[in-house]
C-alpha atoms as a PDB file:
ATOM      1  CA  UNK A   1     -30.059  17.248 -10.870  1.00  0.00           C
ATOM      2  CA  UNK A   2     -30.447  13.674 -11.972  1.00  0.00           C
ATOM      3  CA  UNK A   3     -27.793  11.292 -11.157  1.00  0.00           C
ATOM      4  CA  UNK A   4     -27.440   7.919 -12.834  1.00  0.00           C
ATOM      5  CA  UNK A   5     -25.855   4.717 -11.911  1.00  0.00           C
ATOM      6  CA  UNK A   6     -23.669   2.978 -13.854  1.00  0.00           C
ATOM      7  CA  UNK A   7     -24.964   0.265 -15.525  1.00  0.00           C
ATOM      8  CA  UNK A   8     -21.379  -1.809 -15.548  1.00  0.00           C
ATOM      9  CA  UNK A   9     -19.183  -2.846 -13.140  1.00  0.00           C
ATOM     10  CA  UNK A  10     -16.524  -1.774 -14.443  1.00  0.00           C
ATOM     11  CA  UNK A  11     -17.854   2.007 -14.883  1.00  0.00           C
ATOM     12  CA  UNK A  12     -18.092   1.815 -11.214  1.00  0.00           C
ATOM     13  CA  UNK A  13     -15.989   3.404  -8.097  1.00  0.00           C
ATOM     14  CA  UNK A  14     -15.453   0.414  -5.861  1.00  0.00           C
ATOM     15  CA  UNK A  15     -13.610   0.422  -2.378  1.00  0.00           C
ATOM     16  CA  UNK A  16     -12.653  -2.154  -0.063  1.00  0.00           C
ATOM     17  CA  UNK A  17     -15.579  -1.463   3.195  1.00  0.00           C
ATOM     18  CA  UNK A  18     -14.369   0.616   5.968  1.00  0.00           C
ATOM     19  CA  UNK A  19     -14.778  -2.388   8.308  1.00  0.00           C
ATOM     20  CA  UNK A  20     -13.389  -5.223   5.864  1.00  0.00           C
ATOM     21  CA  UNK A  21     -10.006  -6.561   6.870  1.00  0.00           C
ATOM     22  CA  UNK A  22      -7.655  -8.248   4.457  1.00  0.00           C
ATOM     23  CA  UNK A  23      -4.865 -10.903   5.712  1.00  0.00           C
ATOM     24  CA  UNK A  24      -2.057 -12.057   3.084  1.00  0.00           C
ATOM     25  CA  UNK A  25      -1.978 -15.957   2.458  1.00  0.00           C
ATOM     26  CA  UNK A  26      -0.192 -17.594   0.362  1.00  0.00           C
ATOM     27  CA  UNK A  27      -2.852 -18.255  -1.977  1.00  0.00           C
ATOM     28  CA  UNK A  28      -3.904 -14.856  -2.187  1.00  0.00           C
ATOM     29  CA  UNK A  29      -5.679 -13.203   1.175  1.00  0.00           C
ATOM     30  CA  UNK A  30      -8.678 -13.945   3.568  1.00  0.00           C
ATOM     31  CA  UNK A  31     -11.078 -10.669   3.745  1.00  0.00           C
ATOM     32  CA  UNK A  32     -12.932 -10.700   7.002  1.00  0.00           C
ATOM     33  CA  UNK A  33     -16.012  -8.069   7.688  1.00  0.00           C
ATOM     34  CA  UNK A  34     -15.828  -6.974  11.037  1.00  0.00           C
ATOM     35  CA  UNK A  35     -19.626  -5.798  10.480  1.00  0.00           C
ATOM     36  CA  UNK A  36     -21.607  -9.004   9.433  1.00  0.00           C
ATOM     37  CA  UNK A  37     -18.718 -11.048  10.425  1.00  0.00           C
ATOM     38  CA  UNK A  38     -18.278 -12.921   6.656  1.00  0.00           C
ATOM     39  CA  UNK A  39     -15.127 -14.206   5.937  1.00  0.00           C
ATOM     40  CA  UNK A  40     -13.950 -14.969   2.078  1.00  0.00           C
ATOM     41  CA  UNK A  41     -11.112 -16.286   0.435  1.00  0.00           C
ATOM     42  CA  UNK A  42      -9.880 -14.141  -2.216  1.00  0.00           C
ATOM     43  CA  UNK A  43      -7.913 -16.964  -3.942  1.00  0.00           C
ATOM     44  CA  UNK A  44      -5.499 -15.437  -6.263  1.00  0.00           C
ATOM     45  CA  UNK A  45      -2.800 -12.299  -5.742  1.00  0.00           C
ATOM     46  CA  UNK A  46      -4.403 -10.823  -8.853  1.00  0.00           C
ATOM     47  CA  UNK A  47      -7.700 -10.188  -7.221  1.00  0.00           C
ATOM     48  CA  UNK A  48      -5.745  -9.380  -3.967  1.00  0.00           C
ATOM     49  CA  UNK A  49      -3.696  -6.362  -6.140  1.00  0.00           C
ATOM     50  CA  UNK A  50      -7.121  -5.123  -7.409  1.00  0.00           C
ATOM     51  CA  UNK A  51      -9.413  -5.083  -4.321  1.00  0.00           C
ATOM     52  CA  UNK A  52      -5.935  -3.408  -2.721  1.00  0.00           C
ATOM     53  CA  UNK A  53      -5.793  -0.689  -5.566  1.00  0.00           C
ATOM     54  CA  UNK A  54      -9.532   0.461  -5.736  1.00  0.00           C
ATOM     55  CA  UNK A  55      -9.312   3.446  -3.365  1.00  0.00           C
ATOM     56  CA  UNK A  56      -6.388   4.558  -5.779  1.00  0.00           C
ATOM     57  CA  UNK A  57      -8.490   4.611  -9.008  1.00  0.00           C
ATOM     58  CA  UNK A  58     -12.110   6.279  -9.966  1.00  0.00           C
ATOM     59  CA  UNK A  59     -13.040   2.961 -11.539  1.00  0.00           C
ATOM     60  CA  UNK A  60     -12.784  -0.775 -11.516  1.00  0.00           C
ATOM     61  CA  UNK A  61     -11.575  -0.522 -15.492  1.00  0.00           C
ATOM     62  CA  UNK A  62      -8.480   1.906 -14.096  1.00  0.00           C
ATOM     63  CA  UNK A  63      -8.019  -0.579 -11.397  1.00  0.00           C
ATOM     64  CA  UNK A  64      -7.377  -3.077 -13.941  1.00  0.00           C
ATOM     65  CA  UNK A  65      -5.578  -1.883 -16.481  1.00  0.00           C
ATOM     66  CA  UNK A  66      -3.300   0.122 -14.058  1.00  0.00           C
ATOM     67  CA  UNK A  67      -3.015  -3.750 -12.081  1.00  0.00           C
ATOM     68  CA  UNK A  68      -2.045  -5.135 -15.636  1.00  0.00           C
ATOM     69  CA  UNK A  69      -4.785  -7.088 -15.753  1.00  0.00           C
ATOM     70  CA  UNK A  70      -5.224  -8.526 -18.912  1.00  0.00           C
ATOM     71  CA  UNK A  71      -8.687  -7.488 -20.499  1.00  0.00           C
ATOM     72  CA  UNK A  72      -9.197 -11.109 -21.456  1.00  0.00           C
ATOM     73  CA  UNK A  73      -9.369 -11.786 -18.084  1.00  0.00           C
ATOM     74  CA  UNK A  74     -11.759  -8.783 -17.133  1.00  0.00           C
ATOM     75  CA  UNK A  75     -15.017 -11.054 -16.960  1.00  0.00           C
ATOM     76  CA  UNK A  76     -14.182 -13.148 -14.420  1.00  0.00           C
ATOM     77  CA  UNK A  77     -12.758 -10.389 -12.468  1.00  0.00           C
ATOM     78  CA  UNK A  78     -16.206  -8.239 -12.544  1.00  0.00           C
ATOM     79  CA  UNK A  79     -18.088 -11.733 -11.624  1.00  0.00           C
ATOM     80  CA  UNK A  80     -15.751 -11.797  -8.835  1.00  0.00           C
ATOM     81  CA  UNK A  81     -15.966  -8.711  -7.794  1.00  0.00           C
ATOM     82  CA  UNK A  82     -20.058  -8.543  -7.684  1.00  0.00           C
ATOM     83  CA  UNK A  83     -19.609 -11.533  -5.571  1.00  0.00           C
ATOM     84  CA  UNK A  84     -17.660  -9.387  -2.969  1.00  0.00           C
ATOM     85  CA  UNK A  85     -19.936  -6.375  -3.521  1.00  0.00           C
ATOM     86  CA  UNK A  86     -23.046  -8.557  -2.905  1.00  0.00           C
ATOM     87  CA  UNK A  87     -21.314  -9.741   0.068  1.00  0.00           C
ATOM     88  CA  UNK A  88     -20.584  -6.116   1.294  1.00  0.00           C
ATOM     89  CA  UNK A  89     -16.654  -6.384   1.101  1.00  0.00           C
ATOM     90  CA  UNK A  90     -17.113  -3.858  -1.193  1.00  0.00           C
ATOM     91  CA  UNK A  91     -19.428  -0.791  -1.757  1.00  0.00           C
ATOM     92  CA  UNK A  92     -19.972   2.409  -3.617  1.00  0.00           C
ATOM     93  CA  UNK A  93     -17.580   5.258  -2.910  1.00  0.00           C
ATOM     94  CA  UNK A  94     -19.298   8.396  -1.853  1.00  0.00           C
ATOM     95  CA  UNK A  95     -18.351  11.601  -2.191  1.00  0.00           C
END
């Protein structure tokens, strides 16, 4: 059995890390990783409603559109998004 990876983002079933804790702000929420100890600012609600909606969806696409998410506005959520995966707020769900 071969199994492929997606080749976008957006084909992809993302989830906030086990160990990844997200505080509300008024400008949107700090995510702190209790593993490597990284802290980001996630600066807008937007991005806060998606990250907070990926467990609920099979992929980043259903994330959006079901966050009304404007697909205009897709790109820079995926470049965000690869920023938090490459920072390990967010990985692959398995299984």
């Amino acid at each position: 059995m071969t199994t492929t990876t997606p080749t976008s983002l957006l084909d992809r079933c993302l989830v906030l890390h086990p160990q990844v804790a997200l505080r509300p702000e008024p400008f949107g929420a700090l995510a702190y990783h209790y593993g490597n100890r990284k802290l980001v600012f996630l600066r807008h609600p937007d991005i806060v409603r998606v990250v907070s909606s990926l467990d609920e969806h099979d992929t980043l696409s259903d994330t959006l559109h079901a966050c009304d998410i404007a697909e205009n506005r897709w790109p820079s959520f995926e470049r965000a998004l690869l920023a938090l995966t490459a920072s390990e707020m967010l990985h692959d769900r398995t299984g």
